[in-house]
PDB file of N, CA and C in Angstrom:
ATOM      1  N   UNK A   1       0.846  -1.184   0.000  1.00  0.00           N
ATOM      2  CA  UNK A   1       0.000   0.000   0.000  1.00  0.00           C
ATOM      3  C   UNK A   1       0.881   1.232   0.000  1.00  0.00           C
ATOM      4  N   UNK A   2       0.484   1.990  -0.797  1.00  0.00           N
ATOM      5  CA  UNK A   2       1.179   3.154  -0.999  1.00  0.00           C
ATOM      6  C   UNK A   2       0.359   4.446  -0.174  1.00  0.00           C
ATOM      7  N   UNK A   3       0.831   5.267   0.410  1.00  0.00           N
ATOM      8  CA  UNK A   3      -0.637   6.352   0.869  1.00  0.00           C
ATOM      9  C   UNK A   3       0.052   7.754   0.151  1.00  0.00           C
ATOM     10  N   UNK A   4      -0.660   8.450   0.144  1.00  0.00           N
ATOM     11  CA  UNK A   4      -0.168  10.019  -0.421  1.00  0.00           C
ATOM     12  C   UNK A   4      -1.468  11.105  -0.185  1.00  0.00           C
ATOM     13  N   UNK A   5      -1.339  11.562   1.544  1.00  0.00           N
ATOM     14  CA  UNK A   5      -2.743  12.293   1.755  1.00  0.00           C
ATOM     15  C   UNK A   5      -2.883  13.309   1.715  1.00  0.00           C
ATOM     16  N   UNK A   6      -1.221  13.990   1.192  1.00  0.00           N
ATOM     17  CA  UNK A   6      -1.344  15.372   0.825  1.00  0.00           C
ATOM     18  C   UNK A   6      -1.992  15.736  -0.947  1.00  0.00           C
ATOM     19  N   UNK A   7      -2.081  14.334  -1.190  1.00  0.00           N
ATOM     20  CA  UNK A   7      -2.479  14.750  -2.903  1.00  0.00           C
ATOM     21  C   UNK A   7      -3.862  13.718  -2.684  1.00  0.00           C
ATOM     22  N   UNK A   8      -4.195  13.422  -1.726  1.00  0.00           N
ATOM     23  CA  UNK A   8      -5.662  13.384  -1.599  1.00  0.00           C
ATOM     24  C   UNK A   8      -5.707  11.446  -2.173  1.00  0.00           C
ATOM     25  N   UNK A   9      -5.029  10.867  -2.294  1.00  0.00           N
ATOM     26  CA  UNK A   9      -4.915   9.622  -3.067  1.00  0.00           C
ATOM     27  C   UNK A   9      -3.940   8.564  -1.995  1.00  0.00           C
ATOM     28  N   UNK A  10      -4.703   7.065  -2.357  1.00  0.00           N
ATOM     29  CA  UNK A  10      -3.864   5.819  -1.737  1.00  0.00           C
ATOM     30  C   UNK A  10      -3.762   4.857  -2.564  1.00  0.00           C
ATOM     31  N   UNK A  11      -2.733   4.223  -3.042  1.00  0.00           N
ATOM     32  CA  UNK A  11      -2.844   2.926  -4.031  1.00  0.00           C
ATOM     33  C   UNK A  11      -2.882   1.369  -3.101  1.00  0.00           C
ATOM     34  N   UNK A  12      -3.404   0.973  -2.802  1.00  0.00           N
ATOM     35  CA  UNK A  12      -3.818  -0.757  -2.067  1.00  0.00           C
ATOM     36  C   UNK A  12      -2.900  -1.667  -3.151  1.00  0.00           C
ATOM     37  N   UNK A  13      -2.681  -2.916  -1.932  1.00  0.00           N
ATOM     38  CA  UNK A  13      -1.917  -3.668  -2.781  1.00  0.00           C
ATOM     39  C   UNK A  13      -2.690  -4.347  -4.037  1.00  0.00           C
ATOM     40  N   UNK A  14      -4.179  -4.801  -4.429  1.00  0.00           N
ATOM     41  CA  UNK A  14      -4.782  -4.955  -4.849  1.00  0.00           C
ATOM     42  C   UNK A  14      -4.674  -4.363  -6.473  1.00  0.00           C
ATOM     43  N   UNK A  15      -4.088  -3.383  -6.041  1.00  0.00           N
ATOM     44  CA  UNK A  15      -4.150  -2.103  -7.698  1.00  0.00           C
ATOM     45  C   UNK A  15      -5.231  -0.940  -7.829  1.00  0.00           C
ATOM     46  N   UNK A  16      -5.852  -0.926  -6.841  1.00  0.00           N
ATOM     47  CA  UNK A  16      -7.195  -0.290  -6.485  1.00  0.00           C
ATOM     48  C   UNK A  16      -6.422   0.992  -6.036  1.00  0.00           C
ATOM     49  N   UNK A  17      -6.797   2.361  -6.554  1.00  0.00           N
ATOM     50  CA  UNK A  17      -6.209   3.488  -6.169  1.00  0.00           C
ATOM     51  C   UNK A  17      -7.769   4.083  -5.684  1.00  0.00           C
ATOM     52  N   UNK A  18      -7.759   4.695  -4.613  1.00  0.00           N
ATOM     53  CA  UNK A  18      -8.704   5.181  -3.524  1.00  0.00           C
ATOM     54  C   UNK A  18      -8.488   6.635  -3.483  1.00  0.00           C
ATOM     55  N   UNK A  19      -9.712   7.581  -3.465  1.00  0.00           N
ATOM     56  CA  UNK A  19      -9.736   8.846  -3.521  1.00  0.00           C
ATOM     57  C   UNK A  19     -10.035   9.625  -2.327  1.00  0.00           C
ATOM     58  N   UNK A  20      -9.955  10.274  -1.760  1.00  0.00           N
ATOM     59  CA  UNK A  20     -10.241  10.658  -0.370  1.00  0.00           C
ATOM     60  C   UNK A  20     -11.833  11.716  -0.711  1.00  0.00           C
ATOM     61  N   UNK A  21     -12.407  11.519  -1.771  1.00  0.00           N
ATOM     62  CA  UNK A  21     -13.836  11.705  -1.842  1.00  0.00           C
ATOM     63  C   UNK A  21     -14.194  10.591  -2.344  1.00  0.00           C
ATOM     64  N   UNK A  22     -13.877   9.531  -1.720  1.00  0.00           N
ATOM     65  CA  UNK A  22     -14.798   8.328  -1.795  1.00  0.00           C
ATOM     66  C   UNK A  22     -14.621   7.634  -3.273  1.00  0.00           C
ATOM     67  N   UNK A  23     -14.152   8.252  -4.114  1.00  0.00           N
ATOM     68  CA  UNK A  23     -14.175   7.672  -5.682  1.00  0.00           C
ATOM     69  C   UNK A  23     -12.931   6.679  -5.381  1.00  0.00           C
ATOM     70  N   UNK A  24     -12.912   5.762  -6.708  1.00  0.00           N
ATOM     71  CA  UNK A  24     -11.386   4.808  -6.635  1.00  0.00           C
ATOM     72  C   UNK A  24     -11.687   4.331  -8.222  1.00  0.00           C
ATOM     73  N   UNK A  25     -10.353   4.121  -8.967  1.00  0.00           N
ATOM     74  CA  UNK A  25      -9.977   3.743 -10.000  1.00  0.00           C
ATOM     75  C   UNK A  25      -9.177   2.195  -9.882  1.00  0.00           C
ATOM     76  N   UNK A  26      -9.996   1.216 -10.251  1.00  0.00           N
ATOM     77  CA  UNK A  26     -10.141  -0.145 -10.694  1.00  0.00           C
ATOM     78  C   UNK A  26      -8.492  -0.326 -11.406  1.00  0.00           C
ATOM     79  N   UNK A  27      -8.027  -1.348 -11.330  1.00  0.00           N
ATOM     80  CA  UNK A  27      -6.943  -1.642 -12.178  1.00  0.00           C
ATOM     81  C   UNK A  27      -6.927  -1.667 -13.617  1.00  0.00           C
ATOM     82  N   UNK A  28      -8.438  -2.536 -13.642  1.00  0.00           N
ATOM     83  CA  UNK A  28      -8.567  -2.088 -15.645  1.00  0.00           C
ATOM     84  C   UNK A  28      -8.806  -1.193 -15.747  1.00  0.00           C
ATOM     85  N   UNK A  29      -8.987  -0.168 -15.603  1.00  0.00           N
ATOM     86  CA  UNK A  29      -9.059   1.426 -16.019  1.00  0.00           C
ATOM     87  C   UNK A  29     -10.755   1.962 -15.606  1.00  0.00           C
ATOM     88  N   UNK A  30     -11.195   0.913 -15.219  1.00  0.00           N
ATOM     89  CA  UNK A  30     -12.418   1.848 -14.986  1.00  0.00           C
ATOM     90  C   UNK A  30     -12.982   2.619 -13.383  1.00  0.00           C
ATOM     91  N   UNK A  31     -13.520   3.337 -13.618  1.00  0.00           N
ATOM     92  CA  UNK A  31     -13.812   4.264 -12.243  1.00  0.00           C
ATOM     93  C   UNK A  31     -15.383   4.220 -11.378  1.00  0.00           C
ATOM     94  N   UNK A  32     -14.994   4.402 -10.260  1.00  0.00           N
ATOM     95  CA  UNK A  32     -16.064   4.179  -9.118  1.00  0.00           C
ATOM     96  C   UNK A  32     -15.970   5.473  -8.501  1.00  0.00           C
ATOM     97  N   UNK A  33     -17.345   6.232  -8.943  1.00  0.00           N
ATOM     98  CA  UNK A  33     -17.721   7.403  -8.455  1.00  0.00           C
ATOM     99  C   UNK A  33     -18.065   7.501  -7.092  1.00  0.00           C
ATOM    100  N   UNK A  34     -17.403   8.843  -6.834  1.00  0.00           N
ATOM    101  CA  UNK A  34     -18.026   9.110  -5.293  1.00  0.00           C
ATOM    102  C   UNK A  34     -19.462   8.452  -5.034  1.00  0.00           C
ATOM    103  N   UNK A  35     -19.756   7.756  -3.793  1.00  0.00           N
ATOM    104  CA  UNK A  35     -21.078   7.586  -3.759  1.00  0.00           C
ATOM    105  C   UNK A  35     -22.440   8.573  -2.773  1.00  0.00           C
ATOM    106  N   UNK A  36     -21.019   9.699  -2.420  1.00  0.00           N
ATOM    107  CA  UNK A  36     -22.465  10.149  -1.176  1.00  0.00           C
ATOM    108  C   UNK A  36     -22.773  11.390  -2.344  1.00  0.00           C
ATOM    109  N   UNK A  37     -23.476  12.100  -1.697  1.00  0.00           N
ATOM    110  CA  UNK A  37     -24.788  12.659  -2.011  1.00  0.00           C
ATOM    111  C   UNK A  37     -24.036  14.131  -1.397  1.00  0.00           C
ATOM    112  N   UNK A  38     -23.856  15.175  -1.707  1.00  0.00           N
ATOM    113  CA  UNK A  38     -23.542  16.587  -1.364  1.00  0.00           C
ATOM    114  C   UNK A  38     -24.659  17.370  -1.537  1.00  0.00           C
ATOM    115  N   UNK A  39     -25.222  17.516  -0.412  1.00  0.00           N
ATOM    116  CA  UNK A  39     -26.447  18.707  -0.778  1.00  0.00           C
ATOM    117  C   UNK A  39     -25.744  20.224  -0.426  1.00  0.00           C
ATOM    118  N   UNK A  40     -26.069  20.952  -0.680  1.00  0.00           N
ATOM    119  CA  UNK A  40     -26.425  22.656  -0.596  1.00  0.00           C
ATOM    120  C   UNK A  40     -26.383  23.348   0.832  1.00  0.00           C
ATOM    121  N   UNK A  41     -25.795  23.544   1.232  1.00  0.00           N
ATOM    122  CA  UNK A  41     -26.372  24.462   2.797  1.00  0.00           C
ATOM    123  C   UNK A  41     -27.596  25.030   2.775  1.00  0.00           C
ATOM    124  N   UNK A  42     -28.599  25.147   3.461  1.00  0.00           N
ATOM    125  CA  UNK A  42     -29.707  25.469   2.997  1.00  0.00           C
ATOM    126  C   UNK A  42     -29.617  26.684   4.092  1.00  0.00           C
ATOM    127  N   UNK A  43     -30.034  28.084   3.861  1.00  0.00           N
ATOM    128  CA  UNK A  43     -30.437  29.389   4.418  1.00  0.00           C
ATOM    129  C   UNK A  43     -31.368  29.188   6.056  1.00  0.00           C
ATOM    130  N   UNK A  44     -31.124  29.248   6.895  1.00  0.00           N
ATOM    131  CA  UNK A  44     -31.521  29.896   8.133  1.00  0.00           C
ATOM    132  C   UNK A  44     -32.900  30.561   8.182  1.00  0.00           C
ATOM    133  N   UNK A  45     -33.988  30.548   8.242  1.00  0.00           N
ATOM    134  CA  UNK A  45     -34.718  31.625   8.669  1.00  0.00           C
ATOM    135  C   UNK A  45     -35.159  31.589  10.131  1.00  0.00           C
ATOM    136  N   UNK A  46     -35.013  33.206  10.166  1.00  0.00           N
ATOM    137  CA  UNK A  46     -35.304  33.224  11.648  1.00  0.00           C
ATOM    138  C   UNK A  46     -36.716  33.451  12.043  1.00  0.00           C
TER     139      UNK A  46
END
């Protein structure tokens, strides 16, 4: 395992490179999107 958390990235012994927003890139080249959900701050009323 490789880690590198100043560039936001970890490579597993596997070949699986891991994104620190949840995404990761597969060894055959394909990609696994973030899976959560980012909503909006929503405004306060008082």
């Amino acid at each position: 395992m490789s880690s590198h958390p100043e560039q936001g990235w970890r490579l597993l012994c596997n070949g699986v490179v891991l994104f620190d927003d949840d995404g990761a890139l597969l060894p055959d080249g394909r990609a696994v999107a973030d899976h959560h959900v980012w909503l909006a701050p929503q405004p306060v009323s008082a």
